[in-house]
PDB file of N, CA and C in Angstrom:
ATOM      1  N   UNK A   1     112.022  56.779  61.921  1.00  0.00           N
ATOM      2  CA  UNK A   1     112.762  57.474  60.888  1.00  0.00           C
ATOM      3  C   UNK A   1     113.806  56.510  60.316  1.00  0.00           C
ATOM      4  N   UNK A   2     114.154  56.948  58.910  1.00  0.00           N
ATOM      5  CA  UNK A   2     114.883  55.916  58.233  1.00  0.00           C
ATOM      6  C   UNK A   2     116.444  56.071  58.604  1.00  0.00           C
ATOM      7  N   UNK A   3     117.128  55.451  59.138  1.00  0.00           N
ATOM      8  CA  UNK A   3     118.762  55.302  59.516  1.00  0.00           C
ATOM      9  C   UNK A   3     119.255  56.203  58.750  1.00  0.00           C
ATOM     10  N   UNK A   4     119.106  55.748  57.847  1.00  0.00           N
ATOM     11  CA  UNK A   4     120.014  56.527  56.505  1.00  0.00           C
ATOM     12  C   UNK A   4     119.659  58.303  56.725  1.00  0.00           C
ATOM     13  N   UNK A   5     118.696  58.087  56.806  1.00  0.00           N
ATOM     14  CA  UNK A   5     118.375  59.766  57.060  1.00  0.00           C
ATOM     15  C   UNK A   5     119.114  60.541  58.159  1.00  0.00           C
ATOM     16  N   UNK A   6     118.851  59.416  59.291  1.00  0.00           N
ATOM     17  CA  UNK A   6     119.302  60.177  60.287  1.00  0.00           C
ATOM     18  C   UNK A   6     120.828  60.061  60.153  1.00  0.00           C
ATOM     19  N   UNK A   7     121.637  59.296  59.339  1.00  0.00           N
ATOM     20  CA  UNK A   7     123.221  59.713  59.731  1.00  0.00           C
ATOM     21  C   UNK A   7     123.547  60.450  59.028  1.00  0.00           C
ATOM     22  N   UNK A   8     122.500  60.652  57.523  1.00  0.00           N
ATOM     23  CA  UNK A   8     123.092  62.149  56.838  1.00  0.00           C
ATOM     24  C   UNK A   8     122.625  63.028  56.787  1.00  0.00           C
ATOM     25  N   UNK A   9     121.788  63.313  57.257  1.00  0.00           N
ATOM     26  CA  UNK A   9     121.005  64.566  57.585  1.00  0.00           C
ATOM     27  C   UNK A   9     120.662  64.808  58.671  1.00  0.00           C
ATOM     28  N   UNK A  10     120.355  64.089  59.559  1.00  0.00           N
ATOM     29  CA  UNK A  10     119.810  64.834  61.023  1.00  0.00           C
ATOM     30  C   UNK A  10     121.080  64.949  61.666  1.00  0.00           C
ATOM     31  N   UNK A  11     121.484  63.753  62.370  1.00  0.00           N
ATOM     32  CA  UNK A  11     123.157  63.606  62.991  1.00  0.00           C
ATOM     33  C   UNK A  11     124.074  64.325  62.516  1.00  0.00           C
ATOM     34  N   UNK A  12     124.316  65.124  61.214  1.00  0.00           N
ATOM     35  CA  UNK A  12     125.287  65.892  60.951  1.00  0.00           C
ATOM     36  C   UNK A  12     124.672  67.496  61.696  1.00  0.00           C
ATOM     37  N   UNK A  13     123.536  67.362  61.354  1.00  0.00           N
ATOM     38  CA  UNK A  13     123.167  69.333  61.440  1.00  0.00           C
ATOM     39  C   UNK A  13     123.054  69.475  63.132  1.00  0.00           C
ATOM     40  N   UNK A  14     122.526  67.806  64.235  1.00  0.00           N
ATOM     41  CA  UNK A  14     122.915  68.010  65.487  1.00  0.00           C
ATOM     42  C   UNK A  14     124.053  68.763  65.918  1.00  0.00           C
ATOM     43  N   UNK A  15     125.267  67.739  64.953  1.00  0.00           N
ATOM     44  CA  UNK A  15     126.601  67.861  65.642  1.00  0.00           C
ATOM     45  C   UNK A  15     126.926  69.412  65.624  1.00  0.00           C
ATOM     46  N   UNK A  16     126.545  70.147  64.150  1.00  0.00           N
ATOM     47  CA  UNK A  16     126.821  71.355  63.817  1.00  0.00           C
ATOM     48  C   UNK A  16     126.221  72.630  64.926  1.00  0.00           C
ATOM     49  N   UNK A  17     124.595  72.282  64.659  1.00  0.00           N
ATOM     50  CA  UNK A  17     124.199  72.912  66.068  1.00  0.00           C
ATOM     51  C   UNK A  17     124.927  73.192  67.683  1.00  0.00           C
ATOM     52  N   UNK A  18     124.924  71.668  67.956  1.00  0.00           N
ATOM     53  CA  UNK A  18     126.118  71.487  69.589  1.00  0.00           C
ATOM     54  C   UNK A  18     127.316  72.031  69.277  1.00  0.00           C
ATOM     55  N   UNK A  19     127.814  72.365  68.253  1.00  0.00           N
ATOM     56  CA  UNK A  19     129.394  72.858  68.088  1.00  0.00           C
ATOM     57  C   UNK A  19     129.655  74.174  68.306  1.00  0.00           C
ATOM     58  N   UNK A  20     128.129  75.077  67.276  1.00  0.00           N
ATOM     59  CA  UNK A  20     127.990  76.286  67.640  1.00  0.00           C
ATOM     60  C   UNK A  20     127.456  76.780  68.851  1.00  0.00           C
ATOM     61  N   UNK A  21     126.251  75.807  69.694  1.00  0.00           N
ATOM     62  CA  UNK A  21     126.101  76.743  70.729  1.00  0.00           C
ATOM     63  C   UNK A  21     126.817  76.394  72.153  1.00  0.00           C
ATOM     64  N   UNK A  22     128.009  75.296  71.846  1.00  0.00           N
ATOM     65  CA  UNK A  22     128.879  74.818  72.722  1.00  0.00           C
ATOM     66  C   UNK A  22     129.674  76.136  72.469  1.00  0.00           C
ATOM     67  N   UNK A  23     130.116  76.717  71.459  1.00  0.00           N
ATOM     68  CA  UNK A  23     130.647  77.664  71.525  1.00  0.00           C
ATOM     69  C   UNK A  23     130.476  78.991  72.289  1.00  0.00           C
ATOM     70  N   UNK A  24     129.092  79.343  72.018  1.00  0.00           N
ATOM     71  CA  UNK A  24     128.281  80.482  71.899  1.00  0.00           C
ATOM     72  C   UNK A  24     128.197  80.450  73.210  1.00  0.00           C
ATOM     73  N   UNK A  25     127.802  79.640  74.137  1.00  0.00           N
ATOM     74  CA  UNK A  25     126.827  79.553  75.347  1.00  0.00           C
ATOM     75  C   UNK A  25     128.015  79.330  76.652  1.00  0.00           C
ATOM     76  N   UNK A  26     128.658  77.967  75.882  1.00  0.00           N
ATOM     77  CA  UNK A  26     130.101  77.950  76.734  1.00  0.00           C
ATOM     78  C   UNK A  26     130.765  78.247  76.748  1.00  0.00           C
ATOM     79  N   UNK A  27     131.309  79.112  75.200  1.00  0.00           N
ATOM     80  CA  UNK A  27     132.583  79.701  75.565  1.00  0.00           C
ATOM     81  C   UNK A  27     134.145  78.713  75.960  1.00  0.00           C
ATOM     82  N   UNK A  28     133.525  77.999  74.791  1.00  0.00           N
ATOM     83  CA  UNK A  28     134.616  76.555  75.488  1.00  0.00           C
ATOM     84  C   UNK A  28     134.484  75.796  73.721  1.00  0.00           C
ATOM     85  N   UNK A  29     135.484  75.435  73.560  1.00  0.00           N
ATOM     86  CA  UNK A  29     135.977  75.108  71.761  1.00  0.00           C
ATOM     87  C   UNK A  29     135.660  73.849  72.253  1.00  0.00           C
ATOM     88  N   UNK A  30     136.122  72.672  73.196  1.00  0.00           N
ATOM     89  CA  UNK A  30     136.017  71.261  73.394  1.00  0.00           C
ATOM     90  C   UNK A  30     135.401  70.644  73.545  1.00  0.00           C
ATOM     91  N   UNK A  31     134.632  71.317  74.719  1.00  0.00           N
ATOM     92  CA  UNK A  31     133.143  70.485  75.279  1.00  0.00           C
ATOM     93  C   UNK A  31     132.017  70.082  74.659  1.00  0.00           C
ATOM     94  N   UNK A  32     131.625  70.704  73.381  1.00  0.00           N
ATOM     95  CA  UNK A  32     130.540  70.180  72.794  1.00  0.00           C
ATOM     96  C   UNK A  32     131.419  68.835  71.838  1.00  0.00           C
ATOM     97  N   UNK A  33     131.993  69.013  71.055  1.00  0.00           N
ATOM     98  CA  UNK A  33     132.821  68.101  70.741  1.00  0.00           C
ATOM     99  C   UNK A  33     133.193  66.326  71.577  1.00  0.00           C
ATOM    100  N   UNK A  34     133.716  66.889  72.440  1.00  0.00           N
ATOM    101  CA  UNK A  34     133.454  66.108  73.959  1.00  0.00           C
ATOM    102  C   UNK A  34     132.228  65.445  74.268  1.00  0.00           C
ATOM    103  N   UNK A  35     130.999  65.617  74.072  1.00  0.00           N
ATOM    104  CA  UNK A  35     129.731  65.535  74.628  1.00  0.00           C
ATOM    105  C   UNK A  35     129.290  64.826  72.998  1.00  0.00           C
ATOM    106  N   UNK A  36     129.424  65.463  71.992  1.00  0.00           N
ATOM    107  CA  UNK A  36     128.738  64.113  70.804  1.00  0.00           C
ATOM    108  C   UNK A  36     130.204  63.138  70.654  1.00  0.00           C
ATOM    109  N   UNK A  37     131.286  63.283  70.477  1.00  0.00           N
ATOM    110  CA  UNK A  37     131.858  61.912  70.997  1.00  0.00           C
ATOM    111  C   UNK A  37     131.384  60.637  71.979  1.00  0.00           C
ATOM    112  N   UNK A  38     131.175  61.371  72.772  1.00  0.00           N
ATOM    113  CA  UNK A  38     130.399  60.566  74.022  1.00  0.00           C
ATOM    114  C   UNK A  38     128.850  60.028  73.892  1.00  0.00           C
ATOM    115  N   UNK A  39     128.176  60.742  73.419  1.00  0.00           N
ATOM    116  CA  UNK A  39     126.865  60.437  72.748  1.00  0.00           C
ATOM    117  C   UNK A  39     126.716  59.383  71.391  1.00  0.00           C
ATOM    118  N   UNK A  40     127.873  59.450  70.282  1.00  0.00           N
ATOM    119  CA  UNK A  40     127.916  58.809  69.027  1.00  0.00           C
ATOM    120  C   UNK A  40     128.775  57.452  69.735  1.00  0.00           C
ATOM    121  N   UNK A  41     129.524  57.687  70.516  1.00  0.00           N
ATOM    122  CA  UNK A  41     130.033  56.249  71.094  1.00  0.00           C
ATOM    123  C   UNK A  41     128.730  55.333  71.860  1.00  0.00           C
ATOM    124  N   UNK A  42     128.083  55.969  72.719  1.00  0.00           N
ATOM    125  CA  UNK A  42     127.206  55.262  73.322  1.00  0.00           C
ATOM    126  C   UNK A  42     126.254  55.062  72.468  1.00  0.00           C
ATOM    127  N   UNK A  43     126.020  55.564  70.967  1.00  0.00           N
ATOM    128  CA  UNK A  43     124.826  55.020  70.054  1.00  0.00           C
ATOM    129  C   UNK A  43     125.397  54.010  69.403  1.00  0.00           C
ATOM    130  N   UNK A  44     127.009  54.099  69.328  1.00  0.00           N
ATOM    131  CA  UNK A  44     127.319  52.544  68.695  1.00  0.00           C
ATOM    132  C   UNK A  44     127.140  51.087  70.026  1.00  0.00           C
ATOM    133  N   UNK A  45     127.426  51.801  71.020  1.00  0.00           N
ATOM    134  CA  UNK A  45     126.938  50.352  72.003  1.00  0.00           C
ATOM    135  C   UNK A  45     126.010  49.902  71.837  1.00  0.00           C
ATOM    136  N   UNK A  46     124.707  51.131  71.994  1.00  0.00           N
ATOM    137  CA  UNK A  46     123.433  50.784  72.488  1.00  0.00           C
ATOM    138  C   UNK A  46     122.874  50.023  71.194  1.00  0.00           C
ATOM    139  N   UNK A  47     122.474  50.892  69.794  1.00  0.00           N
ATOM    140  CA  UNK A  47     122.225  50.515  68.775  1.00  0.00           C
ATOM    141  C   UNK A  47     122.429  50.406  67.197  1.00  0.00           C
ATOM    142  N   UNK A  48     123.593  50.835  67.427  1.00  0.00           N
ATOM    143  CA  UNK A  48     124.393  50.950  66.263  1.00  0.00           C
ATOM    144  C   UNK A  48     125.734  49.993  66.367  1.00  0.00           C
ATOM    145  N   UNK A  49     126.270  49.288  64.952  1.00  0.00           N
ATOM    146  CA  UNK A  49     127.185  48.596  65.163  1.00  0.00           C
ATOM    147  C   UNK A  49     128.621  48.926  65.345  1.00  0.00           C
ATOM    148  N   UNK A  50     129.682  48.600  65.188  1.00  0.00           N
ATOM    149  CA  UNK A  50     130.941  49.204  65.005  1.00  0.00           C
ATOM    150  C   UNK A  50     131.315  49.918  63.876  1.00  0.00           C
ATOM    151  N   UNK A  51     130.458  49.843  62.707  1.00  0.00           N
ATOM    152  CA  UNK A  51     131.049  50.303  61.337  1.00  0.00           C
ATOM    153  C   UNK A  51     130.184  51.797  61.664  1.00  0.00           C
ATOM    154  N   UNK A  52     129.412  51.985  62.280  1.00  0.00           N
ATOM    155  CA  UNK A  52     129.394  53.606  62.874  1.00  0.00           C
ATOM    156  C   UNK A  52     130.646  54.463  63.783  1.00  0.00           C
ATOM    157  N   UNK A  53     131.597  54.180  63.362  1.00  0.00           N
ATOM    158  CA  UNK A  53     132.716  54.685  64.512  1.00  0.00           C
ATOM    159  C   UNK A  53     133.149  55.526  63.363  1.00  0.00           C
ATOM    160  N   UNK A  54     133.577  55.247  62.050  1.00  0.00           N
ATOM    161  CA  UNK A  54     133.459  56.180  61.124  1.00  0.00           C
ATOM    162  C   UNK A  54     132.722  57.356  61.386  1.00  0.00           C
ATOM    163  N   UNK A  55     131.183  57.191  61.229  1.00  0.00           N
ATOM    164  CA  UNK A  55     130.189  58.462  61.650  1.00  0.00           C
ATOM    165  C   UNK A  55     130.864  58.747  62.519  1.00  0.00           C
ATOM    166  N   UNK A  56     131.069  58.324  63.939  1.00  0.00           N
ATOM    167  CA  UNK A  56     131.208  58.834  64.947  1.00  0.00           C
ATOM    168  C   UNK A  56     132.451  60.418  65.147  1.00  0.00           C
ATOM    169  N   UNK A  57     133.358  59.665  64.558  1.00  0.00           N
ATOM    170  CA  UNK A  57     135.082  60.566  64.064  1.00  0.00           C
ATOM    171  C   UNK A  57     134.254  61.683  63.430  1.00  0.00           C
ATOM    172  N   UNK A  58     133.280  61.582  62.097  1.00  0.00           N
ATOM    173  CA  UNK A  58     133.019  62.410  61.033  1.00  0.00           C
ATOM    174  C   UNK A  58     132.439  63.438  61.545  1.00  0.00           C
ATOM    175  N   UNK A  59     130.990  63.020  62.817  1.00  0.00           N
ATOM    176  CA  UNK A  59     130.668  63.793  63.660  1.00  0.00           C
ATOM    177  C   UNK A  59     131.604  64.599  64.667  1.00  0.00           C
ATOM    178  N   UNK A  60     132.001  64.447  64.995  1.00  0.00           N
ATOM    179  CA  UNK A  60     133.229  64.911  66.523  1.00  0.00           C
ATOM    180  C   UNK A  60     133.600  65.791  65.906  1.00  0.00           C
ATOM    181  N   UNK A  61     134.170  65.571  64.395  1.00  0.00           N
ATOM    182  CA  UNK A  61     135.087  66.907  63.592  1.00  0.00           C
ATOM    183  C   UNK A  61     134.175  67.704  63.526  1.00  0.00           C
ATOM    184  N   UNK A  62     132.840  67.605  62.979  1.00  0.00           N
ATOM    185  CA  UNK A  62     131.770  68.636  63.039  1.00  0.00           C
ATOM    186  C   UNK A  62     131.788  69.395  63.608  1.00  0.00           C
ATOM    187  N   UNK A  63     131.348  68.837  64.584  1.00  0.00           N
ATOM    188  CA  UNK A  63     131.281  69.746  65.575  1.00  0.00           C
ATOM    189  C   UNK A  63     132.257  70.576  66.159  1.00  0.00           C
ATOM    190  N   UNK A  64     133.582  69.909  66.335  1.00  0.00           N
ATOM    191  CA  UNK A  64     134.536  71.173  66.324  1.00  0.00           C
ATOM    192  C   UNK A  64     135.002  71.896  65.249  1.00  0.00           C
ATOM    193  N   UNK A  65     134.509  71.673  64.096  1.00  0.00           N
ATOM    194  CA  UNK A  65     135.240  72.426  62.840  1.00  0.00           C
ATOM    195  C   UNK A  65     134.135  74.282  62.766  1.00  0.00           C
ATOM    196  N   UNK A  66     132.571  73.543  63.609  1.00  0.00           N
ATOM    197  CA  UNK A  66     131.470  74.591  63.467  1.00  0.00           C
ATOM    198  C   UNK A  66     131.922  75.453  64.626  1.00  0.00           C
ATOM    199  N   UNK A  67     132.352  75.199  65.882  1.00  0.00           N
ATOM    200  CA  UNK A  67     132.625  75.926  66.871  1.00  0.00           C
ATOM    201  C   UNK A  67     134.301  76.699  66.438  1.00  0.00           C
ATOM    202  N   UNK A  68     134.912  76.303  65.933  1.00  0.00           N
ATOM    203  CA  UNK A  68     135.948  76.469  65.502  1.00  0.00           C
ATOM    204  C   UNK A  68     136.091  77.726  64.726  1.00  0.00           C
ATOM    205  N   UNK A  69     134.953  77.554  63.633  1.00  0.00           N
ATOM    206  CA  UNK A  69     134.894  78.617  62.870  1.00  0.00           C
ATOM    207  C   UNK A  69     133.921  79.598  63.142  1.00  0.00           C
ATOM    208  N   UNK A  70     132.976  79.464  64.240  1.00  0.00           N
ATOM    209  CA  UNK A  70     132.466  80.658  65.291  1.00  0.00           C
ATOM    210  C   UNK A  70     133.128  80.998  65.777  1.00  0.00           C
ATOM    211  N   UNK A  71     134.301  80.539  66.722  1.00  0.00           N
ATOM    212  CA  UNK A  71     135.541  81.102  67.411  1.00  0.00           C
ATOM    213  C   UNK A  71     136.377  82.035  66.480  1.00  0.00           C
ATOM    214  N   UNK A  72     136.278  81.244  65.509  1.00  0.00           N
ATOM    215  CA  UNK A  72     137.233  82.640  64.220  1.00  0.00           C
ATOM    216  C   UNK A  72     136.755  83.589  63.508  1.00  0.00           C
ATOM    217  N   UNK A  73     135.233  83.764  63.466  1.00  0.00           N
ATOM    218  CA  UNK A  73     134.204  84.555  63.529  1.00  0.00           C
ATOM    219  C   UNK A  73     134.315  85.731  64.560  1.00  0.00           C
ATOM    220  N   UNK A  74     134.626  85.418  65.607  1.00  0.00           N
ATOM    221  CA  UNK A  74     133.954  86.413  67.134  1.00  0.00           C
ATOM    222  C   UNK A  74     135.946  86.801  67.161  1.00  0.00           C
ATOM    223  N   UNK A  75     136.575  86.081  67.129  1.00  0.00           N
ATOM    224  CA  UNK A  75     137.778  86.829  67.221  1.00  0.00           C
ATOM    225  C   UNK A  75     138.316  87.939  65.985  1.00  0.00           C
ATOM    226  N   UNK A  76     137.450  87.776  65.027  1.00  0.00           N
ATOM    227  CA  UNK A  76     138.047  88.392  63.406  1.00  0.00           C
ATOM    228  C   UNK A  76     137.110  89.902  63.922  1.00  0.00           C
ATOM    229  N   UNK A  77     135.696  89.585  64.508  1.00  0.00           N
ATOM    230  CA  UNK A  77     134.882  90.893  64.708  1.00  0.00           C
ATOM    231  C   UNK A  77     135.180  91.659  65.540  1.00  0.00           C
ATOM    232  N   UNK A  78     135.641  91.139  66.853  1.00  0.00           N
ATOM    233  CA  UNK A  78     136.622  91.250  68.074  1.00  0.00           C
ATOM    234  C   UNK A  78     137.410  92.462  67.363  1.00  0.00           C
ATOM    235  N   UNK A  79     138.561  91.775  66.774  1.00  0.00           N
ATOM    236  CA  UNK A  79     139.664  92.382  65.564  1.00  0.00           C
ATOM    237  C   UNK A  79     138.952  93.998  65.675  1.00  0.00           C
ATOM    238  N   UNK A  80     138.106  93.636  64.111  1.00  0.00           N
ATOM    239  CA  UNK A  80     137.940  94.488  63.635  1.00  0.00           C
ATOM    240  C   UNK A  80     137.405  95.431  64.315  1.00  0.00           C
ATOM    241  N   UNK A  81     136.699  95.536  65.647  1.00  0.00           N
ATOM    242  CA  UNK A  81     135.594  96.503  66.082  1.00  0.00           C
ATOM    243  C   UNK A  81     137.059  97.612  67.275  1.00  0.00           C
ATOM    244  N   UNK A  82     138.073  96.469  67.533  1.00  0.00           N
ATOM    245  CA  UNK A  82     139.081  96.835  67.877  1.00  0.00           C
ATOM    246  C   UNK A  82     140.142  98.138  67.398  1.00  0.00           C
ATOM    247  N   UNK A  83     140.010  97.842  66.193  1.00  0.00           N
ATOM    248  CA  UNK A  83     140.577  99.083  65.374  1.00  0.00           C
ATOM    249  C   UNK A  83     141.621  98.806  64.716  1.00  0.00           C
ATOM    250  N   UNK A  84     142.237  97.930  65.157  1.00  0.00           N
ATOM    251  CA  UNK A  84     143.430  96.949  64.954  1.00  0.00           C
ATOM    252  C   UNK A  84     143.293  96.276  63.342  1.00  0.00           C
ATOM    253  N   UNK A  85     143.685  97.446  62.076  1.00  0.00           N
ATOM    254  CA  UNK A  85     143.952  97.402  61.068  1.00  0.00           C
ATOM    255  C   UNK A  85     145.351  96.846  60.431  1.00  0.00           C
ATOM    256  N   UNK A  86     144.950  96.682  59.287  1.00  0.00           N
ATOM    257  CA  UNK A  86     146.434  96.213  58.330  1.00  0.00           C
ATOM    258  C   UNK A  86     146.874  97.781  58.094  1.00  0.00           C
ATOM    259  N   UNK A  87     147.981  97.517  58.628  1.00  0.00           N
ATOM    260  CA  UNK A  87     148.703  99.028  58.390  1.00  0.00           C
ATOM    261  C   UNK A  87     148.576 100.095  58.984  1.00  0.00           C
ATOM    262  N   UNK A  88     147.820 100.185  60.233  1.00  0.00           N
ATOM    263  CA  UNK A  88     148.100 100.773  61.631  1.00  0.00           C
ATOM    264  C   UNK A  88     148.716 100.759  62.498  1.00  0.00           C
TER     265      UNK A  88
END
């Protein structure tokens, strides 16, 4: 597969995926985040150069920005199923 492909299209929708079901499954905002940090660092050792550390940052946010906003998802429904209105 062509590089280019994979850092803008595959590698982003990974990170997004691991963010949400780091969320979903773990129940934990960090750890998936945690885990493609660790993965996008070891692809710049193994086969990627240093000017992927950019990707790397761009990814990490991904992934916590997707779990992030599942977390603010499940707490807003949380909310609402709660009863816990504006002006109650």
């Amino acid at each position: 597969m062509n590089t280019i492909v994979q850092v803008i299209v595959v590698f982003p929708a990974v990170s997004l995926v691991a963010g949400i079901l780091g969320r979903v499954l773990l129940k934990n905002l960090f750890i998936m985040p945690g885990v493609v940090f660790i993965v996008a660092f070891s692809g710049i050792l193994v086969w990627y150069n240093s000017t992927f550390s950019v990707w790397m940052i761009f990814y990490t946010l991904l992934a916590f920005l997707a779990g992030y906003l599942v977390d603010l998802f499940v707490t807003v429904r949380t909310w609402m199923k709660s009863g816990k209105r504006k002006g109650t």
